[in-house]
Protein backbone atom coordinates (compact mmCIF):
# COMPACT_ATOMS: atom_id res chain seq x y z
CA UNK A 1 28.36 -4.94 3.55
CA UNK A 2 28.64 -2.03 1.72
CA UNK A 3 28.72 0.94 4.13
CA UNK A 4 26.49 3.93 3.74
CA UNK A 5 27.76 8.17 3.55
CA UNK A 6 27.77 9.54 6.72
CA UNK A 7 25.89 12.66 7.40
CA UNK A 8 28.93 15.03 7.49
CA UNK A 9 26.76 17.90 7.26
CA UNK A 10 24.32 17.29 9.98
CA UNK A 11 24.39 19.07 13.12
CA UNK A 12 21.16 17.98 14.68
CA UNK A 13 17.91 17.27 12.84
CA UNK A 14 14.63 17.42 14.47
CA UNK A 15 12.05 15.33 12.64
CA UNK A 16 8.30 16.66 12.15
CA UNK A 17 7.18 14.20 15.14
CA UNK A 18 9.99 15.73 17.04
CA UNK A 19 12.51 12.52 17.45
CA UNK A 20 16.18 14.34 17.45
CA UNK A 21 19.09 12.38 15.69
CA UNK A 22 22.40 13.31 16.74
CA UNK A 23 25.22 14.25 14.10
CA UNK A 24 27.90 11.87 15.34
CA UNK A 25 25.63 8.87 14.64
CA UNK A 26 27.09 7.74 10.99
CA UNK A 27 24.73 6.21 8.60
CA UNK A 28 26.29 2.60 9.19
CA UNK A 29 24.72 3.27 13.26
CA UNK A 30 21.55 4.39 12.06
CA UNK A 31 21.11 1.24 9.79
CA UNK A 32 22.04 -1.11 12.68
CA UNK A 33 19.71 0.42 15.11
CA UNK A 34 16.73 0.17 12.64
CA UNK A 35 17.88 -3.48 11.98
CA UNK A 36 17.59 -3.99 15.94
CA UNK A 37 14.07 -2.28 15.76
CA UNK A 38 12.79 -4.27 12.32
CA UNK A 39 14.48 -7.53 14.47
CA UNK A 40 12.01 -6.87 17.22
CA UNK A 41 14.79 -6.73 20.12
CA UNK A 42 14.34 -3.10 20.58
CA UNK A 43 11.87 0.00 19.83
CA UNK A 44 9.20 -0.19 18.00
CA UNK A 45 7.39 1.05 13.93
CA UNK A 46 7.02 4.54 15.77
CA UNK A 47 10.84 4.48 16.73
CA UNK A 48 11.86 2.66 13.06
CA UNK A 49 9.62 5.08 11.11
CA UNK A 50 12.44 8.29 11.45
CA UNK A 51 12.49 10.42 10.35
CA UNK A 52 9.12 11.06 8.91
CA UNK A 53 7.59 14.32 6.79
CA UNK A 54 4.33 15.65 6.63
CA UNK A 55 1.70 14.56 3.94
CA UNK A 56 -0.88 17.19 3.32
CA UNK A 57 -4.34 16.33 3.25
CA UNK A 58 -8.23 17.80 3.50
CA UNK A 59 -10.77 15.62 5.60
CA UNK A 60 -14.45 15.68 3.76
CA UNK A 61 -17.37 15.42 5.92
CA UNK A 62 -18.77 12.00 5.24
CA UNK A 63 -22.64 10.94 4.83
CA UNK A 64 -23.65 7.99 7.40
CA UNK A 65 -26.46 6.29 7.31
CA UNK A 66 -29.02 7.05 9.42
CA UNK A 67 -32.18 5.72 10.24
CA UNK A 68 -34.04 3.63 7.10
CA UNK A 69 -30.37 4.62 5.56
CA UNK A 70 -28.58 1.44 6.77
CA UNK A 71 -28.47 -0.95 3.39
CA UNK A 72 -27.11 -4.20 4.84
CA UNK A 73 -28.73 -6.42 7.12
CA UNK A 74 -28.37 -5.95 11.01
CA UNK A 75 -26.96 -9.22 11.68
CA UNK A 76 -24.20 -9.40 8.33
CA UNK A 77 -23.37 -6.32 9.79
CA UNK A 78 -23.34 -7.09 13.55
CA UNK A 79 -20.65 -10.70 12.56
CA UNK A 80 -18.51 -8.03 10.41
CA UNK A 81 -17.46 -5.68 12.92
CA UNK A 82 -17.34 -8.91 15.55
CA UNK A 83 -15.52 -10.46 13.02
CA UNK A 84 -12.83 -7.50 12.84
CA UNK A 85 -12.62 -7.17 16.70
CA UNK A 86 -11.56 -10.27 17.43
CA UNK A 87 -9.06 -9.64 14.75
CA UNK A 88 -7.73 -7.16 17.12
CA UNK A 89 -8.39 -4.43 14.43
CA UNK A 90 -8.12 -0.92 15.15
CA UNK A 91 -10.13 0.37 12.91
CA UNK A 92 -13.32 -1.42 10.69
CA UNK A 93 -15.49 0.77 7.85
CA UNK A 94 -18.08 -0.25 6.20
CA UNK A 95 -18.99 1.70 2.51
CA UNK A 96 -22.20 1.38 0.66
CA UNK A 97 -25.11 2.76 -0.37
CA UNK A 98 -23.02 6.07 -0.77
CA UNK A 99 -23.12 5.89 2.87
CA UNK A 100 -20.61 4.86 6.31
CA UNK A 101 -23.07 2.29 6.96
CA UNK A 102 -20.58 1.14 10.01
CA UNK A 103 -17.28 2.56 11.43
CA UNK A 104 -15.61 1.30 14.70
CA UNK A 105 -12.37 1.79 16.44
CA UNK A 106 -10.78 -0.11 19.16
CA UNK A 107 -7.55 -0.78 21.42
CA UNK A 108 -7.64 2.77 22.48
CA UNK A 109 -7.32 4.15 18.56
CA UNK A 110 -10.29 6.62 17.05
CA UNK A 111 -10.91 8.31 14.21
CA UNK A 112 -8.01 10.15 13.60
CA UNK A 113 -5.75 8.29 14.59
CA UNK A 114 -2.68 7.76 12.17
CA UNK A 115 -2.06 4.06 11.48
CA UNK A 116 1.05 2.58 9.69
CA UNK A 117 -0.10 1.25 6.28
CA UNK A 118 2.54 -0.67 5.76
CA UNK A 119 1.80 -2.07 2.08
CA UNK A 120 -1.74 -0.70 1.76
CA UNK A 121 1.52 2.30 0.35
CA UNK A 122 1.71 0.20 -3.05
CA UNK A 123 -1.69 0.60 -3.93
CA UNK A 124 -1.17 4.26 -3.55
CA UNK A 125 1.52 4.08 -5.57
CA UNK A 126 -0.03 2.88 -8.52
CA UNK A 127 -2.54 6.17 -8.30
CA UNK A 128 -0.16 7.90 -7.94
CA UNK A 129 1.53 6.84 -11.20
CA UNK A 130 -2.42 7.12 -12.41
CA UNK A 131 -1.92 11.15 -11.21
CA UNK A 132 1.02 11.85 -13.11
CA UNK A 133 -0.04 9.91 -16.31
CA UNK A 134 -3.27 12.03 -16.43
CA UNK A 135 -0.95 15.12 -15.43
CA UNK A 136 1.59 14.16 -18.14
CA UNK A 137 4.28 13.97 -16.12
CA UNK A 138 4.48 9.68 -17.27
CA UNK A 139 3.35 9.35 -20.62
CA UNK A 140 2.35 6.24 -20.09
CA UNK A 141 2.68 2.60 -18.37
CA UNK A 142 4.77 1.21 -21.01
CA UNK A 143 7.16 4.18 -21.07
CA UNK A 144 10.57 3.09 -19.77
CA UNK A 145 11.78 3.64 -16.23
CA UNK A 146 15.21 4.16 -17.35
CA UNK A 147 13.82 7.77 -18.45
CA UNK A 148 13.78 9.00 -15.26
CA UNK A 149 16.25 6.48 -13.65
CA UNK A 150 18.91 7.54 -16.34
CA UNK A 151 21.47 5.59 -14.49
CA UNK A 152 19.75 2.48 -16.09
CA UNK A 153 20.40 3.03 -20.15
CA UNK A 154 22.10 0.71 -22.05
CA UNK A 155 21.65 -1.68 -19.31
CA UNK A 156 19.29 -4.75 -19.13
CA UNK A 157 17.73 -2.79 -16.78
CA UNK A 158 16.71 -0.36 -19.13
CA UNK A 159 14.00 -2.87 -20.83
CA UNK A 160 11.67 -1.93 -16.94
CA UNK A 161 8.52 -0.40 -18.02
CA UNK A 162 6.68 1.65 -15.24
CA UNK A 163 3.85 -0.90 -15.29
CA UNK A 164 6.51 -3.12 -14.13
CA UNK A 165 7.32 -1.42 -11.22
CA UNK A 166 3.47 -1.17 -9.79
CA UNK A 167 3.01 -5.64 -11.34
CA UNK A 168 6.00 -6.73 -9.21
CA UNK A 169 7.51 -8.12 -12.56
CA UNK A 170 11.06 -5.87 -12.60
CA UNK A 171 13.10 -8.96 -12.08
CA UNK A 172 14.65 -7.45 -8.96
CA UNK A 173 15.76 -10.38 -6.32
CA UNK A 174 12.02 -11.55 -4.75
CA UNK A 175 11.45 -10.28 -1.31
CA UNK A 176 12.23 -12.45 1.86
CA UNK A 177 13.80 -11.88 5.21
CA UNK A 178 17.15 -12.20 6.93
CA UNK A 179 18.57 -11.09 10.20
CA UNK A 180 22.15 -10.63 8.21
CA UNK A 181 22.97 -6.42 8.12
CA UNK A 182 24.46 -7.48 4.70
CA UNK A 183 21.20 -8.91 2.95
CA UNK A 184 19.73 -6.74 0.31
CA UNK A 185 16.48 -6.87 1.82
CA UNK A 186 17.69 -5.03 4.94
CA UNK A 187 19.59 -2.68 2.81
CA UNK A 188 16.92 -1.87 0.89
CA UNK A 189 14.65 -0.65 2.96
CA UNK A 190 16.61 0.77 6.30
CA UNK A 191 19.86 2.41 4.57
CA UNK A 192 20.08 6.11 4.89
CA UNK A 193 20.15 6.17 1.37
CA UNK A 194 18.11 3.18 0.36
CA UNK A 195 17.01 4.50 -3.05
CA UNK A 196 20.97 4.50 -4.35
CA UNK A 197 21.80 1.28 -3.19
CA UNK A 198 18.14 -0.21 -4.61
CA UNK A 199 19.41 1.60 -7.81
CA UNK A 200 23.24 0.66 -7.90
CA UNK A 201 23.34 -3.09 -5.84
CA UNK A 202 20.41 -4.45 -5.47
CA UNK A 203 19.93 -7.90 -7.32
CA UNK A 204 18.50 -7.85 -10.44
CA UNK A 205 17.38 -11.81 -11.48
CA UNK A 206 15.15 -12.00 -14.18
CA UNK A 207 14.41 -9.80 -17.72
CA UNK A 208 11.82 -7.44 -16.61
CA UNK A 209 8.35 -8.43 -17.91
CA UNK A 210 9.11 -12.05 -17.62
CA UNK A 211 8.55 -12.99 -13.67
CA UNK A 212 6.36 -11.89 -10.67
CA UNK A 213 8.30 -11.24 -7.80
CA UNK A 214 7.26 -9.38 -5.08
CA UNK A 215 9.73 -7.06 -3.32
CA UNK A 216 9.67 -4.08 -1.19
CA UNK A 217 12.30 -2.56 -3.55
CA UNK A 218 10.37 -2.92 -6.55
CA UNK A 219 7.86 0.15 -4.82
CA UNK A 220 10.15 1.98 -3.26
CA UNK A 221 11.65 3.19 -6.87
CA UNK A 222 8.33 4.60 -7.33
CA UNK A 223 9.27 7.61 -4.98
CA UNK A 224 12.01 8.38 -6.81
CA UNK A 225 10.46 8.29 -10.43
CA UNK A 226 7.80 10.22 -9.31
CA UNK A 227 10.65 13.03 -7.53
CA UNK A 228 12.24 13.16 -11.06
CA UNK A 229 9.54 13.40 -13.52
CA UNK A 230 8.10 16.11 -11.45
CA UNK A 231 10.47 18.19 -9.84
CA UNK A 232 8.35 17.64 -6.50
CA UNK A 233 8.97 16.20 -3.12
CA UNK A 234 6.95 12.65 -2.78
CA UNK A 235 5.09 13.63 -0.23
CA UNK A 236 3.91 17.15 -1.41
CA UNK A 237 2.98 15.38 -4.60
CA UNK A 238 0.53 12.18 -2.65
CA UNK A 239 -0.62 15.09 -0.33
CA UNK A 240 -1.48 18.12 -2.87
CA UNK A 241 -2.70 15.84 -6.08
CA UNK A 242 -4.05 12.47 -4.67
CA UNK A 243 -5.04 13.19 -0.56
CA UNK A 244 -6.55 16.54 -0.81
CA UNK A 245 -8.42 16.50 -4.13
CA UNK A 246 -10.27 12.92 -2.85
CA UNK A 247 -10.95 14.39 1.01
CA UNK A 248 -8.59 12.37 2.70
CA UNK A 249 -6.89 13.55 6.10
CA UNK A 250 -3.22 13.99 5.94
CA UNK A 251 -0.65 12.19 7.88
CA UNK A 252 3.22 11.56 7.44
CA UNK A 253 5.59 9.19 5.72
CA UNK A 254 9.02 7.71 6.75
CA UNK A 255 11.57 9.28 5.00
CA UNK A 256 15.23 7.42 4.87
CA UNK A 257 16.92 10.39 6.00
CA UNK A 258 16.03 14.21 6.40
CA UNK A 259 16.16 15.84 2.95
CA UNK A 260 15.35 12.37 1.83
CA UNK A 261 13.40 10.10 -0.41
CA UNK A 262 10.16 8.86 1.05
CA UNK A 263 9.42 5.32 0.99
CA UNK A 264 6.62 4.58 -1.43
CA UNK A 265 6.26 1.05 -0.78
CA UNK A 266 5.84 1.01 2.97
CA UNK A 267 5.18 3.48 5.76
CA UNK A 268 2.99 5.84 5.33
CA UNK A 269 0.68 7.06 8.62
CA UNK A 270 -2.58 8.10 7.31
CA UNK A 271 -6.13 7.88 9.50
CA UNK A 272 -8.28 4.81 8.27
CA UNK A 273 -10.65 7.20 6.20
CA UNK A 274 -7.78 8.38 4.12
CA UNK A 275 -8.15 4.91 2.71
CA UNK A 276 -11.95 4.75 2.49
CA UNK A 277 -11.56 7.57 0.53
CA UNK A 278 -8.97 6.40 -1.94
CA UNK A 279 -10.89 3.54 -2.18
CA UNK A 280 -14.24 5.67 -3.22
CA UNK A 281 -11.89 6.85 -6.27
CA UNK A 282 -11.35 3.35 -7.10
CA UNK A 283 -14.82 2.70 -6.50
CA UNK A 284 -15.67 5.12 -9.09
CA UNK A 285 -13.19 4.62 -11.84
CA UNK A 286 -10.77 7.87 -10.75
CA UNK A 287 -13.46 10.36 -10.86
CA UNK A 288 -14.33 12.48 -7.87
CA UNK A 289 -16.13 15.57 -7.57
CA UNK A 290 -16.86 15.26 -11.45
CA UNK A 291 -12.55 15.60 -11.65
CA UNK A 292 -11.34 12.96 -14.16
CA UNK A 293 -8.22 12.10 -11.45
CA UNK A 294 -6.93 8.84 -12.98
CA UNK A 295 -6.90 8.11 -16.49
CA UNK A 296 -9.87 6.76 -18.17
CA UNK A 297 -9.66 3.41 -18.30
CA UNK A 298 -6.82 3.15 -15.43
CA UNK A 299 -9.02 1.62 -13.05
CA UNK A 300 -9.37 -1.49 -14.53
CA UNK A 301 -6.03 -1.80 -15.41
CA UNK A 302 -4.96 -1.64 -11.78
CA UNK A 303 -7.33 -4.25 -11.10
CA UNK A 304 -6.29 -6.79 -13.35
CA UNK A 305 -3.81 -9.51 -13.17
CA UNK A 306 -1.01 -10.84 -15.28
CA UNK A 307 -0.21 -13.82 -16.88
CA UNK A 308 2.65 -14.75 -14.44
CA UNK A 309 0.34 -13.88 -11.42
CA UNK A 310 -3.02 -13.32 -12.17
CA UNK A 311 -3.99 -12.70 -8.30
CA UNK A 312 -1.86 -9.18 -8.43
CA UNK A 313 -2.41 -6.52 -10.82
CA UNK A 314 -1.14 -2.67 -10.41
CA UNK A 315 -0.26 -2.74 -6.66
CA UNK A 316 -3.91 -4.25 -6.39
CA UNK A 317 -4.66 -7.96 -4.80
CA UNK A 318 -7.68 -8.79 -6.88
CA UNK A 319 -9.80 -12.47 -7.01
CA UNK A 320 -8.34 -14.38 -9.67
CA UNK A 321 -8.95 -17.77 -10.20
CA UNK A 322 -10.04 -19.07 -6.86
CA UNK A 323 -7.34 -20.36 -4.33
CA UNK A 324 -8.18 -21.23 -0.95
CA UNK A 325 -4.74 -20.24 0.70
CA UNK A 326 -2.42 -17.67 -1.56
CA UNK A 327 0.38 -15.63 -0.58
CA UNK A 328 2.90 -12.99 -1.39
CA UNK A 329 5.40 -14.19 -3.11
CA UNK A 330 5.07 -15.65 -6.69
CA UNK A 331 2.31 -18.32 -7.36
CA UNK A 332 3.46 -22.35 -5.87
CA UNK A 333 6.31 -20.34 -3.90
CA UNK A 334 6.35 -21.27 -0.46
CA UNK A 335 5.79 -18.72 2.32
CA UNK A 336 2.71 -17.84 4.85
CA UNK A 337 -0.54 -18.42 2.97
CA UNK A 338 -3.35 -16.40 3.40
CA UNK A 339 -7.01 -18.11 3.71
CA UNK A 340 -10.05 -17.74 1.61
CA UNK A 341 -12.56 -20.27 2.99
CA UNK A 342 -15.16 -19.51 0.32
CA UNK A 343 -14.87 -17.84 -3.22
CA UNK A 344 -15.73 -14.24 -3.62
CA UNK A 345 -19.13 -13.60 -3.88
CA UNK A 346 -18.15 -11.09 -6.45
CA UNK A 347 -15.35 -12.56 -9.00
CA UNK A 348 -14.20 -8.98 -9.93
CA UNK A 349 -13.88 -7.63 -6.25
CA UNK A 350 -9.93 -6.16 -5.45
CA UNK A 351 -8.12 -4.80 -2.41
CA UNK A 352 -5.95 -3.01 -0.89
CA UNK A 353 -3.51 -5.72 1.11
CA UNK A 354 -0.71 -4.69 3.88
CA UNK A 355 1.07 -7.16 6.05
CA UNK A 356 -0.85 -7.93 9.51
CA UNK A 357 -3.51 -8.61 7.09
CA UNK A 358 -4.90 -5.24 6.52
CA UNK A 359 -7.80 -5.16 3.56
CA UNK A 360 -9.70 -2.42 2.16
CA UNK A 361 -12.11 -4.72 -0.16
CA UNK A 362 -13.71 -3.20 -3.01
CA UNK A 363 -16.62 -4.17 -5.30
CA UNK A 364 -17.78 -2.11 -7.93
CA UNK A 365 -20.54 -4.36 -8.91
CA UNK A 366 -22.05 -3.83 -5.49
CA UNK A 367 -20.75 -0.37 -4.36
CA UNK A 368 -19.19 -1.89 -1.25
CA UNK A 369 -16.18 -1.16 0.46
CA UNK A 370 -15.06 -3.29 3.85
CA UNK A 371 -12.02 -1.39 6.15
CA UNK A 372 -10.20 -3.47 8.46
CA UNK A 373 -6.42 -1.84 9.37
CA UNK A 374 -4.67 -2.76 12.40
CA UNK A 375 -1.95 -5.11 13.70
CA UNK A 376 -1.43 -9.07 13.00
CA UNK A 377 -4.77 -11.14 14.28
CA UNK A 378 -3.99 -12.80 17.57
CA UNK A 379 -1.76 -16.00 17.42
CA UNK A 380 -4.62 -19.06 16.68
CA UNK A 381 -6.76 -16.85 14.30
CA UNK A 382 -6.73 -17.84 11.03
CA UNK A 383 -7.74 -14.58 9.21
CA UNK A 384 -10.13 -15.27 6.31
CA UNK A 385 -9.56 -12.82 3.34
CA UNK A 386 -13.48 -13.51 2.29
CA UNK A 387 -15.02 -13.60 5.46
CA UNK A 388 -15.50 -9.68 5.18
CA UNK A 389 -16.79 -9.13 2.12
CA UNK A 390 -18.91 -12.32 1.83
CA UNK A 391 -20.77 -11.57 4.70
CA UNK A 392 -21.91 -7.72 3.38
CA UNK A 393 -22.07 -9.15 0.00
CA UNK A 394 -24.59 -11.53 1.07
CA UNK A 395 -26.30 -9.44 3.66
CA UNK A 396 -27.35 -6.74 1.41
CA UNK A 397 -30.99 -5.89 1.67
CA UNK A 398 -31.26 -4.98 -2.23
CA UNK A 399 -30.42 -7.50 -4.98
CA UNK A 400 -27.24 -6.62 -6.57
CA UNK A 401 -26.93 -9.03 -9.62
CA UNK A 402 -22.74 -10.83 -8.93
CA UNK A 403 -21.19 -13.47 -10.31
CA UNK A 404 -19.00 -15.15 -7.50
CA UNK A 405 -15.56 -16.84 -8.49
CA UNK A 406 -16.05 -20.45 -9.19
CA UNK A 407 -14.45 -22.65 -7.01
């Protein structure tokens, strides 16, 4: 295994929640302890997620609907949120109508409480690329990542577009799991310096362009082009141009080590109306407040698939051809599969998907977005990726004219 730098410098760090970490602990100890955590025979993601920096952000006072307000149907809406609880969600939003038109938390968790996104983060990091295209910090998806990973030119890898990076089609090694402290998948993503070794070692299979793969690595890198074609810290940058300007409430993200780069593909603890609202911008095509955020146009890019997986566009799930079970990994791969019982009553509806099946469902046809974060659905519940948004979709009291995926 290739061993990590130890923190020579470090006499004693406090991180922003407080968690101390001593300076005779080597980075080579850190990494094993975080493997013991990810393992699951010690700690927990609030003990693995050290240490962690602060990610600005401005809470907007919501509209919900009141009374003659609510635009769904009692009962679609009373089987939604039952449907969510005894998913053991912790938190459930429903959007429509320009309105909460129902918000519930459980398992002791309330509004503002910060939940771990796990990969709900690559989403974000396709607005954030968005945010620094219409900045001009990117010039553009196609541009090459090797101009802001220099370390990359004249190499194979230097043929990675940006767009790549948000697809999952960099040709980096697909992502899987392993108890071994050497695989690259551990590496990756608990090393004290994660970014170099995802930059120097980590496997690169394919030509870029040519193969889905999904990998935590793959987003990570999107920290670290963002830190370089900006000048600014990763979290200052999500906090002060993609948090605040939408009204989302701040939170913090993991960073591999203090001084660090953040991770971008995983990990960031935001309250579940910090991704209602970057959902709204989705919902209405980057604009908010009458601020062009995203790039015209960028929208639909994000939420459209590719030839080698056309279920997975720019860090967006979206419907695709209909599938009753689909997973992660690349399409026919084997690998947990997750269910859709029914095709989307709205062909063109996308989401937001983190493991312990997390969804923030959008449809722009109907103005409708369906929250439910929290932690894996109890062992003998098969969660239903359509159940949510089928059962608004079809419970709205107003006629919204969808075409549904065909089965």
């Amino acid at each position: 295994m290739r061993r990590a730098s130890i923190w020579l410098t470090m006499l004693l760090s406090i991180t922003s929640s407080g968690t101390a970490l001593a300076a005779d602990q080597d980075a080579d100890t850190i990494y094993r302890e975080r493997l013991a955590i990810l393992s699951g025979s010690t700690g927990s993601l609030e003990a693995l997620y050290q240490p962690r920096e602060k990610v600005a952000g401005k809470a907007a006072v919501l509209p919900v609907a009141g009374p003659g307000q609510i635009s769904i149907k009692d009962e679609a809406l009373a089987a939604a949120r039952a449907y969510a609880a005894d998913s053991a969600a912790q938190a459930f939003i429903v959007w429509h109508d320009g309105r909460i038109q129902d918000e519930a938390y459980f398992n002791g968790t309330d509004m503002d409480t910060p939940l771990a996104s796990k990969s709900l983060s690559k989403p974000m990091t396709g607005m954030i690329i968005g945010r620094a295209i219409q900045m001009g910090h990117v010039k553009s998806l196609d541009q090459s990542v090797s101009d802001f990973i220099t370390e990359w030119k004249g190499t194979p890898k230097g043929a990675m577009q940006i767009r790549h990076l948000l697809d999952m089609r960099t040709g980096f090694l697909e992502q899987g799991f392993s108890p071994d402290p050497a695989s690259p998948w551990n590496l990756a993503y608990l090393a004290v310096d994660h970014d170099k070794y995802i930059v120097q070692d980590y496997p690169f299979t394919h030509k870029p362009g040519e193969r889905y793969g999904y990998s935590n690595a793959t987003s990570e890198l999107i920290a670290l082009v963002i830190e370089r074609a900006t000048g600014r810290r990763y979290a200052e940058f999500v906090g002060t141009e993609l948090l605040i300007p939408v009204g989302a409430p701040g939170g913090e993200v993991w960073i591999n080590r203090p001084g660090g780069l953040a991770h971008s593909g995983c990990c960031m603890m935001l309250p579940a109306r910090a991704w209602l609202q970057m959902a709204r911008l989705l919902l209405d095509d980057g604009v908010v407040g009458g601020k062009q955020l995203l790039p015209k146009g960028y929208v639909k890019q994000m939420a459209t698939g590719t030839a080698q997986n056309p279920h997975y566009g720019l860090g967006l799930w979206v419907a695709g051809p209909y599938k009753e079970r689909r997973g992660f990994g690349a399409p026919g791969a084997a690998g947990p599969q997750v269910l859709h019982s029914q095709p989307y009553l709205d062909k063109d509806l996308f989401m937001f998907d983190g493991n312990g099946n997390q969804t923030v469902q959008i449809s722009q046809a109907a103005g409708l977005i369906v929250l439910r974060l929290g932690p894996n659905p109890p062992k003998g519940v098969d969660w239903d990726n359509s159940r949510l948004p089928n059962l608004l979709l079809g419970g709205l009291k107003k006629k919204v004219t969808l075409v549904a995926q065909e089965r």
